[in-house]
N, C-alpha and C. Protein backbone atom coordinates (compact mmCIF):
# COMPACT_ATOMS: atom_id res chain seq x y z
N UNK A 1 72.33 257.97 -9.16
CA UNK A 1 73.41 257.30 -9.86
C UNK A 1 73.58 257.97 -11.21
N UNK A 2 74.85 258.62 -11.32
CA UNK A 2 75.16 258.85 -12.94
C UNK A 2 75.60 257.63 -13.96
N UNK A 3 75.51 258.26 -14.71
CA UNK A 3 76.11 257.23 -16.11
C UNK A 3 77.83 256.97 -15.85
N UNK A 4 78.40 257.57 -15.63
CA UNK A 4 80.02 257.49 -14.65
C UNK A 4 79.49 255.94 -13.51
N UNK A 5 78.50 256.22 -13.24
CA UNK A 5 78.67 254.90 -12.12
C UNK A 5 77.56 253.58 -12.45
N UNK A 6 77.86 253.61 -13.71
CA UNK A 6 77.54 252.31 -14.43
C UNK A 6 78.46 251.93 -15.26
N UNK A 7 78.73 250.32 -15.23
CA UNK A 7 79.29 249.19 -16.34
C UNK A 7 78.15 248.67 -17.51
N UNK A 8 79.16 248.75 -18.52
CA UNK A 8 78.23 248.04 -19.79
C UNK A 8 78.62 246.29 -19.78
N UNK A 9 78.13 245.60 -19.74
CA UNK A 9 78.64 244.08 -19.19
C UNK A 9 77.47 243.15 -20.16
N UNK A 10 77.75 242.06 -20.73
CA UNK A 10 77.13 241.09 -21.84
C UNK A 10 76.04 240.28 -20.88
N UNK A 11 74.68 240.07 -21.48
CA UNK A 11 73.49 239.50 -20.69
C UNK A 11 74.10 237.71 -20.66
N UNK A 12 73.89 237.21 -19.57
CA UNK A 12 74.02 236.28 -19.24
C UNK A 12 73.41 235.12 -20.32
N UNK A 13 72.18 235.70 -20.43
CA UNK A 13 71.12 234.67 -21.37
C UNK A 13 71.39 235.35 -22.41
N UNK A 14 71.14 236.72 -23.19
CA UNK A 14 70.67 236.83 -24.31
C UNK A 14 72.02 237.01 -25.16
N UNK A 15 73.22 237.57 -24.65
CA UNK A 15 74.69 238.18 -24.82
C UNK A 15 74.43 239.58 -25.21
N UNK A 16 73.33 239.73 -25.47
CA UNK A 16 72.95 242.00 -25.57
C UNK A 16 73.83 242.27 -24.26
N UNK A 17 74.54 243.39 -24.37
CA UNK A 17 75.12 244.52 -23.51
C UNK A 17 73.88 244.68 -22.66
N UNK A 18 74.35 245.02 -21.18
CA UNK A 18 73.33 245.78 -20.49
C UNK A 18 74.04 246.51 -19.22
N UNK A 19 73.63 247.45 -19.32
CA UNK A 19 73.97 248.49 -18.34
C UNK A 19 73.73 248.17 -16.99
N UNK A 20 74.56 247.95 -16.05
CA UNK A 20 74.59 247.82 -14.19
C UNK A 20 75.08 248.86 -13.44
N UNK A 21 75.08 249.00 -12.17
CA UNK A 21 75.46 249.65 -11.68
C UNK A 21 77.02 248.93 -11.11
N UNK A 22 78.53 249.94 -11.27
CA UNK A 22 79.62 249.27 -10.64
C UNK A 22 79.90 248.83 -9.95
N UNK A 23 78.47 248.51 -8.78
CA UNK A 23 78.88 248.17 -7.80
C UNK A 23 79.52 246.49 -7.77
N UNK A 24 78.95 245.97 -8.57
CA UNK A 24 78.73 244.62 -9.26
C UNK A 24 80.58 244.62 -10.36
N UNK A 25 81.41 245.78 -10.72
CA UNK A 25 82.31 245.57 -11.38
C UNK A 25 83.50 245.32 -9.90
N UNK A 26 84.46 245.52 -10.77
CA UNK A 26 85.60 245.24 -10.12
C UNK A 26 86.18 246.07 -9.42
N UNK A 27 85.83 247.84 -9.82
CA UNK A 27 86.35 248.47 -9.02
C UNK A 27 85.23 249.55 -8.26
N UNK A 28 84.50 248.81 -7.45
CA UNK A 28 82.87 249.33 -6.89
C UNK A 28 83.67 250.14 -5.75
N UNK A 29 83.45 251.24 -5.50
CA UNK A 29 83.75 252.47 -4.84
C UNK A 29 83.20 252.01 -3.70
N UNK A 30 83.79 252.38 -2.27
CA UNK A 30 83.37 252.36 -0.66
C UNK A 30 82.37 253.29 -0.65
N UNK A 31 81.65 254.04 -1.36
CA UNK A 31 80.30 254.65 -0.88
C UNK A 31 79.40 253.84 -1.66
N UNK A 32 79.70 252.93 -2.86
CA UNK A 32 78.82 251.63 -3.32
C UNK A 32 78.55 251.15 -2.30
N UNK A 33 79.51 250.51 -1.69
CA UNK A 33 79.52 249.50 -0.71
C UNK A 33 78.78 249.46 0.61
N UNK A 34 78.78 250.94 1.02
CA UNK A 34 78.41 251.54 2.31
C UNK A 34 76.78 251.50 1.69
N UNK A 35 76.83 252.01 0.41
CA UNK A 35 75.11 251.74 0.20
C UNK A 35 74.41 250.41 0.31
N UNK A 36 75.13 249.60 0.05
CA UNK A 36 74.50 248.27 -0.31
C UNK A 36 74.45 247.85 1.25
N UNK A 37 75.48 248.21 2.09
CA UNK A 37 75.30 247.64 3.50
C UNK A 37 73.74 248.43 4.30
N UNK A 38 74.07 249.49 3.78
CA UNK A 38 73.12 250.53 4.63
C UNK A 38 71.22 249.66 4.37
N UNK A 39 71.47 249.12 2.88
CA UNK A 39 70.27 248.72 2.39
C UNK A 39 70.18 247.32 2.56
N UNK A 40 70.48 246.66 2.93
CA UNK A 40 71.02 245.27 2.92
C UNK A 40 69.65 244.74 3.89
N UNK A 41 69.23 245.58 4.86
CA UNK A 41 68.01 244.33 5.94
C UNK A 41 66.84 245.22 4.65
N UNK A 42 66.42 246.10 4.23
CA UNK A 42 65.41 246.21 3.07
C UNK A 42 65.49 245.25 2.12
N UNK A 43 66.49 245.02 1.66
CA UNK A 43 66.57 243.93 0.31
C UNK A 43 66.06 242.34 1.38
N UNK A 44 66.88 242.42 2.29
CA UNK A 44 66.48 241.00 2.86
C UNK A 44 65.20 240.83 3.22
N UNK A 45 64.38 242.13 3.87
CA UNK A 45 63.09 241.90 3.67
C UNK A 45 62.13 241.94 2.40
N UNK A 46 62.67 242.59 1.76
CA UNK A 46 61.66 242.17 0.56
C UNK A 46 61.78 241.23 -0.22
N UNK A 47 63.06 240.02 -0.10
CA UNK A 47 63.10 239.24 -0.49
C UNK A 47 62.42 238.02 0.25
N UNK A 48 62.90 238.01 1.48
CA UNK A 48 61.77 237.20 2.67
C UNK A 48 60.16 237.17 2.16
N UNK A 49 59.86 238.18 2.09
CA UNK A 49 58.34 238.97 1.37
C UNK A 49 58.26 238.04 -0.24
N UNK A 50 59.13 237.91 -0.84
CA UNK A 50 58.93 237.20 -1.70
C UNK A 50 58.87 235.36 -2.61
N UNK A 51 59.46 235.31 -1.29
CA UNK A 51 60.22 234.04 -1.19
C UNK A 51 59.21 233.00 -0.96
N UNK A 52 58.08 233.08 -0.49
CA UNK A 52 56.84 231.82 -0.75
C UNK A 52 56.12 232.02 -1.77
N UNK A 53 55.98 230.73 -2.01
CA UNK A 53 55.30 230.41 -3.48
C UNK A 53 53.84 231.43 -3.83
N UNK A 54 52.93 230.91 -2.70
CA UNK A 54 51.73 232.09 -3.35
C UNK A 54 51.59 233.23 -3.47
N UNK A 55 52.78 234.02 -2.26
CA UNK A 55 53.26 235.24 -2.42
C UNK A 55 53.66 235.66 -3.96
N UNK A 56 54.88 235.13 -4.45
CA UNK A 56 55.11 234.78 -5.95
C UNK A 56 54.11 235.12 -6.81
N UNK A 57 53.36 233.91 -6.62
CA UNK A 57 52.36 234.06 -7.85
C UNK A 57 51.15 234.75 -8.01
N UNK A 58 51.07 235.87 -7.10
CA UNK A 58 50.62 236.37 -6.88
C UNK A 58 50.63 238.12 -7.24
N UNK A 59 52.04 237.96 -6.73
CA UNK A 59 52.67 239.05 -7.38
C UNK A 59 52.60 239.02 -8.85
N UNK A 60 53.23 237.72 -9.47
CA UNK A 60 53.00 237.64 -10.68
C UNK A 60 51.93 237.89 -11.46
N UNK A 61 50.58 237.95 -10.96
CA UNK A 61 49.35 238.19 -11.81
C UNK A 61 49.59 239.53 -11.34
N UNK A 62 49.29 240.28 -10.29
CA UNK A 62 49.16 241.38 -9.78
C UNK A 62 50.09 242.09 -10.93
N UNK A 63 51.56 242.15 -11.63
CA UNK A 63 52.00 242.63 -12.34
C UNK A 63 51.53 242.93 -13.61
N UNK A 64 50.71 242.13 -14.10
CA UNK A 64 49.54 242.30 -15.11
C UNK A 64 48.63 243.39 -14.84
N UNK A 65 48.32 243.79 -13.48
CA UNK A 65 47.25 244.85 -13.53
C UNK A 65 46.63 244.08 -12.33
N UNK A 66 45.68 245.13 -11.65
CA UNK A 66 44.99 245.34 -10.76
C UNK A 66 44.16 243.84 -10.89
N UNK A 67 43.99 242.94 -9.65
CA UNK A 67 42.96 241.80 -9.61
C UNK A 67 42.30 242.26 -8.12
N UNK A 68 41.26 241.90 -7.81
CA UNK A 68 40.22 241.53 -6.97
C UNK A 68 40.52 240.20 -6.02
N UNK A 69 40.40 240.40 -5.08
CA UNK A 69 40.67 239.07 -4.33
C UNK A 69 40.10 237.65 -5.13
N UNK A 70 39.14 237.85 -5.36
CA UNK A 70 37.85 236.52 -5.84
C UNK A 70 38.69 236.43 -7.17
N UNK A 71 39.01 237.15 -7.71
CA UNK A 71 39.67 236.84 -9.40
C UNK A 71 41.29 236.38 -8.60
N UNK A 72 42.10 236.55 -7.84
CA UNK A 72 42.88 236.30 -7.63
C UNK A 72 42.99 234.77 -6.77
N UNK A 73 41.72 234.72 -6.38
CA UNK A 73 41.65 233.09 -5.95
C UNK A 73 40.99 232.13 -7.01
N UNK A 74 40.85 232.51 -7.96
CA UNK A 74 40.70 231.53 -9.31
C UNK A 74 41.75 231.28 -9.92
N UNK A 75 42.65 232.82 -9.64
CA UNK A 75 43.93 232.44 -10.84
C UNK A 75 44.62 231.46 -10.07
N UNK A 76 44.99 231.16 -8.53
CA UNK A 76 45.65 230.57 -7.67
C UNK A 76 44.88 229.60 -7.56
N UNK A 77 43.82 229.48 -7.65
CA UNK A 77 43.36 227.89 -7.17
C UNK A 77 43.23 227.70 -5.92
N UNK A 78 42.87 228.96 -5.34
CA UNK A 78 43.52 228.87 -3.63
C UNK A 78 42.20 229.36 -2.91
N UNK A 79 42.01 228.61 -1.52
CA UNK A 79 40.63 229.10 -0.67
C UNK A 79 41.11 230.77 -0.46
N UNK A 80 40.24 231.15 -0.11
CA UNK A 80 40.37 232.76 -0.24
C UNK A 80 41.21 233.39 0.97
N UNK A 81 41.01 232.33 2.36
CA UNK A 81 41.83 232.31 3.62
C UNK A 81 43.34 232.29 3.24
N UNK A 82 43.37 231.41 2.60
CA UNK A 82 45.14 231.08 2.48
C UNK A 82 45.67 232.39 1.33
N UNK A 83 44.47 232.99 0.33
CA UNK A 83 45.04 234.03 -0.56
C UNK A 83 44.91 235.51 0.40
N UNK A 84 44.06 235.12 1.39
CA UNK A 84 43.75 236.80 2.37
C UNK A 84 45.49 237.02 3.20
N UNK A 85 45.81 235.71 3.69
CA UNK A 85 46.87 235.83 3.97
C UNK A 85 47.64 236.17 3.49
N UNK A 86 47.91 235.57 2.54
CA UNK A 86 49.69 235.87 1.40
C UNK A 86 49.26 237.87 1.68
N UNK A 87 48.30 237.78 1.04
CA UNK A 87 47.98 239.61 0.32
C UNK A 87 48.39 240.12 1.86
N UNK A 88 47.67 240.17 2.84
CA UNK A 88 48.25 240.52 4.07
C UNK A 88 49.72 240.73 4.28
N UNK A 89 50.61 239.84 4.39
CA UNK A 89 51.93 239.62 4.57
C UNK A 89 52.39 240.60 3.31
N UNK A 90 51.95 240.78 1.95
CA UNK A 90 52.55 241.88 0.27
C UNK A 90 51.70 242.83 1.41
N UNK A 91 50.85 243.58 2.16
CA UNK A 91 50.68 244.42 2.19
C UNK A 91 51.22 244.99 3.46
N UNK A 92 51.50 244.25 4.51
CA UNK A 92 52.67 244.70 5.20
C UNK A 92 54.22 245.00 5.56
N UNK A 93 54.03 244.20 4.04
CA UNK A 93 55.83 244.40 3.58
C UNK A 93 55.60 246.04 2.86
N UNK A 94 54.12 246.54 2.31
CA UNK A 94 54.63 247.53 1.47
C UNK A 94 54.23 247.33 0.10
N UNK A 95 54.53 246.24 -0.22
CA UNK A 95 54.71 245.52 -1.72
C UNK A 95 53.43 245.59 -2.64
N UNK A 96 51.93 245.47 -2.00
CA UNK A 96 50.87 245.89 -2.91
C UNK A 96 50.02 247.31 -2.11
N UNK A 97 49.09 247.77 -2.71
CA UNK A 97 47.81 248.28 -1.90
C UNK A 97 46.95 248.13 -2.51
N UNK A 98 45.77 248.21 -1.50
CA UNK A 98 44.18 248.18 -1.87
C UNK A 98 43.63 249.35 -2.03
N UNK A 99 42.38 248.89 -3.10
CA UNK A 99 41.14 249.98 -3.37
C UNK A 99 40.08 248.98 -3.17
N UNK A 100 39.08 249.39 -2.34
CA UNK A 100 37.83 248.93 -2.03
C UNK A 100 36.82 249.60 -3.16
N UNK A 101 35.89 249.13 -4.03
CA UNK A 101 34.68 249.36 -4.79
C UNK A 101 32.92 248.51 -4.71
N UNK A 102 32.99 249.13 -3.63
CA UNK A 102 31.49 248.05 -2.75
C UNK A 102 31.99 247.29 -1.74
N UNK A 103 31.74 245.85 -1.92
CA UNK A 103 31.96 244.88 -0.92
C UNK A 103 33.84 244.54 -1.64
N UNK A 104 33.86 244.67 -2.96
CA UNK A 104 35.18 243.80 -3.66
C UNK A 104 36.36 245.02 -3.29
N UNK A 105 37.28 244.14 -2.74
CA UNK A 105 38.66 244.85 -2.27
C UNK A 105 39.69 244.06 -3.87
N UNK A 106 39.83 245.59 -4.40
CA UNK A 106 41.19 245.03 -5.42
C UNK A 106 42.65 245.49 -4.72
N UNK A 107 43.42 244.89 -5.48
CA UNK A 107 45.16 244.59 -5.23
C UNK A 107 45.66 245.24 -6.55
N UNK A 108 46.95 245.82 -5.99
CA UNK A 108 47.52 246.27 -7.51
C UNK A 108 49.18 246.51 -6.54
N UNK A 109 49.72 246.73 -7.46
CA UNK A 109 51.52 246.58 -7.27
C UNK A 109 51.89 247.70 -6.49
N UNK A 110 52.07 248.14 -5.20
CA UNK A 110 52.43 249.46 -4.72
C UNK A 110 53.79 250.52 -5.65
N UNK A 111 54.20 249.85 -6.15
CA UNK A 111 55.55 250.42 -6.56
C UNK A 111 56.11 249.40 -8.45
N UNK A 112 57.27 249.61 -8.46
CA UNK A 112 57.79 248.94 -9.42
C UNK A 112 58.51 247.71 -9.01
N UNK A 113 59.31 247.67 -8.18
CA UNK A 113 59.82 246.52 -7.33
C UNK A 113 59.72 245.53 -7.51
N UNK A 114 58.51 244.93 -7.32
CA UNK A 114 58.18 243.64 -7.62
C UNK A 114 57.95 243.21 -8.91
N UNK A 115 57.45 243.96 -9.63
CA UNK A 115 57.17 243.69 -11.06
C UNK A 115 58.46 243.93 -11.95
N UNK A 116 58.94 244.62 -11.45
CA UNK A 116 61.03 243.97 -11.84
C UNK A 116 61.81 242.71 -11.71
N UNK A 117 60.99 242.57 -10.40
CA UNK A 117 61.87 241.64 -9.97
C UNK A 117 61.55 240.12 -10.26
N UNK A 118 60.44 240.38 -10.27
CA UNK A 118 59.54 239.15 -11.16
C UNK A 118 59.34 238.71 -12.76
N UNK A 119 60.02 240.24 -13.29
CA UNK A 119 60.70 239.78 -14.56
C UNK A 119 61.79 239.43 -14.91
N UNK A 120 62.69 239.68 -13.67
CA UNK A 120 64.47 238.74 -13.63
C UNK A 120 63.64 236.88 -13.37
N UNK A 121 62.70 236.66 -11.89
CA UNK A 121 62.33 235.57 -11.84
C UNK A 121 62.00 234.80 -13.11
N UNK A 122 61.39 235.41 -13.91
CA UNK A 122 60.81 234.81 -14.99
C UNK A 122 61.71 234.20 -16.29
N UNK A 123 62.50 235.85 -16.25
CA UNK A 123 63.61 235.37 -17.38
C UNK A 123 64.58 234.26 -16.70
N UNK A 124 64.98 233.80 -15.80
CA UNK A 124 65.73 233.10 -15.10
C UNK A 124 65.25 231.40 -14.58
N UNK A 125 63.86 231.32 -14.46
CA UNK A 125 63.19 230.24 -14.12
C UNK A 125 62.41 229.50 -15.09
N UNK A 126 61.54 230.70 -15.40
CA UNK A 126 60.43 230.23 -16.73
C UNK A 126 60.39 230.30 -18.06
N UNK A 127 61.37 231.41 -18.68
CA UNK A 127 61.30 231.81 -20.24
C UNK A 127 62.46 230.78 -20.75
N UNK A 128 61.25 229.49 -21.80
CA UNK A 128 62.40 228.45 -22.76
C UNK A 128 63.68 229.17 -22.56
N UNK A 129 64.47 228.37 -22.84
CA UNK A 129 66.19 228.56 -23.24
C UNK A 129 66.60 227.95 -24.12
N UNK A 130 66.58 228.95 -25.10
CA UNK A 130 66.49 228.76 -26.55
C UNK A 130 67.82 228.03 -26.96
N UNK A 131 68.42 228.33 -26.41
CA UNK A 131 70.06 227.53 -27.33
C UNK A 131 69.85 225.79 -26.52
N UNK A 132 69.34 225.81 -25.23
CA UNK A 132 69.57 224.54 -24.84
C UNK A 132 68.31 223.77 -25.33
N UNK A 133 67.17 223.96 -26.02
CA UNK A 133 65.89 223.44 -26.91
C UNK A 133 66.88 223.20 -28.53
N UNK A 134 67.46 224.18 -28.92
CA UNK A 134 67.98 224.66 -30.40
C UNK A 134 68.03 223.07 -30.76
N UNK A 135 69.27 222.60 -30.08
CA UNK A 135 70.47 221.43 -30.73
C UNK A 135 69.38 219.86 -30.49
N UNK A 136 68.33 219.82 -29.71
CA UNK A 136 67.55 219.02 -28.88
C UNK A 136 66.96 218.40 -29.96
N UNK A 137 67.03 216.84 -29.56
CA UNK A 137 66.55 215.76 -31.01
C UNK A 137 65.04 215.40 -29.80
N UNK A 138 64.04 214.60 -30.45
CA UNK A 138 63.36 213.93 -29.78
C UNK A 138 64.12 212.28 -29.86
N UNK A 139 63.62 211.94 -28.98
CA UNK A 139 64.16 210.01 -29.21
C UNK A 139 62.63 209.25 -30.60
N UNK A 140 63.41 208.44 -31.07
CA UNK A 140 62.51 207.88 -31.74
C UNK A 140 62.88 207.17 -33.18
């Protein structure tokens, strides 16, 4: 993609400018289009791949850096069966890989992907929203 095939367009949350690709403007070109179709069951699977909760949060620590199964079932709170799974399902989508060091198998992010995409999740779900706190009285 060149700089020709990006829009400068105002952030939803913050109003900073941010650069997209046209496909998203008004006048998105038929080889945009043909791309997005061509890619369209990848996006749906890696969104499928992302779309349960421990999967999620999982990813979410994993974006921090490399965890260990056993450190990754403390951060989750989760029997190690139900966390062997999720990691199973991120590692047949693609989405993490392993390094074994003795008996301890660690996890780390295969790619950038997820740890992108989990920073749109974040800014969108979890990070305050500052103008709607701003004007906010307590009762009393």
């Amino acid at each position: 993609m060149t700089v020709d095939d990006q829009t400068t367009v105002p952030d939803a949350t913050s109003g900073a400018d941010q650069t997209r690709p046209q496909v998203f403007a008004e006048n998105a070109g038929i080889d945009d289009m043909g791309r997005m179709v061509d890619n369209a069951s990848h996006a749906s699977a890696f969104l499928k791949a992302i779309s349960h909760e421990g999967r999620m949060m999982i990813l979410c620590h994993l974006a921090n850096g490399e965890k260990s199964v056993t450190e990754l079932e403390y951060l989750l709170s989760a029997r190690q069966a139900a966390v062997s799974q999720q990691l199973s399902r991120l590692r047949l989508e693609g989405l993490v890989t392993t390094r074994r060091d003795g008996k301890a198998i660690y996890y780390s992010l295969a790619d950038d992907r997820p740890r992108r995409i989990m920073e749109v999740v974040y800014d969108l779900f979890c990070q305050k929203d500052e103008t709607a706190t701003a004007g906010a009285t307590l009762p009393g």
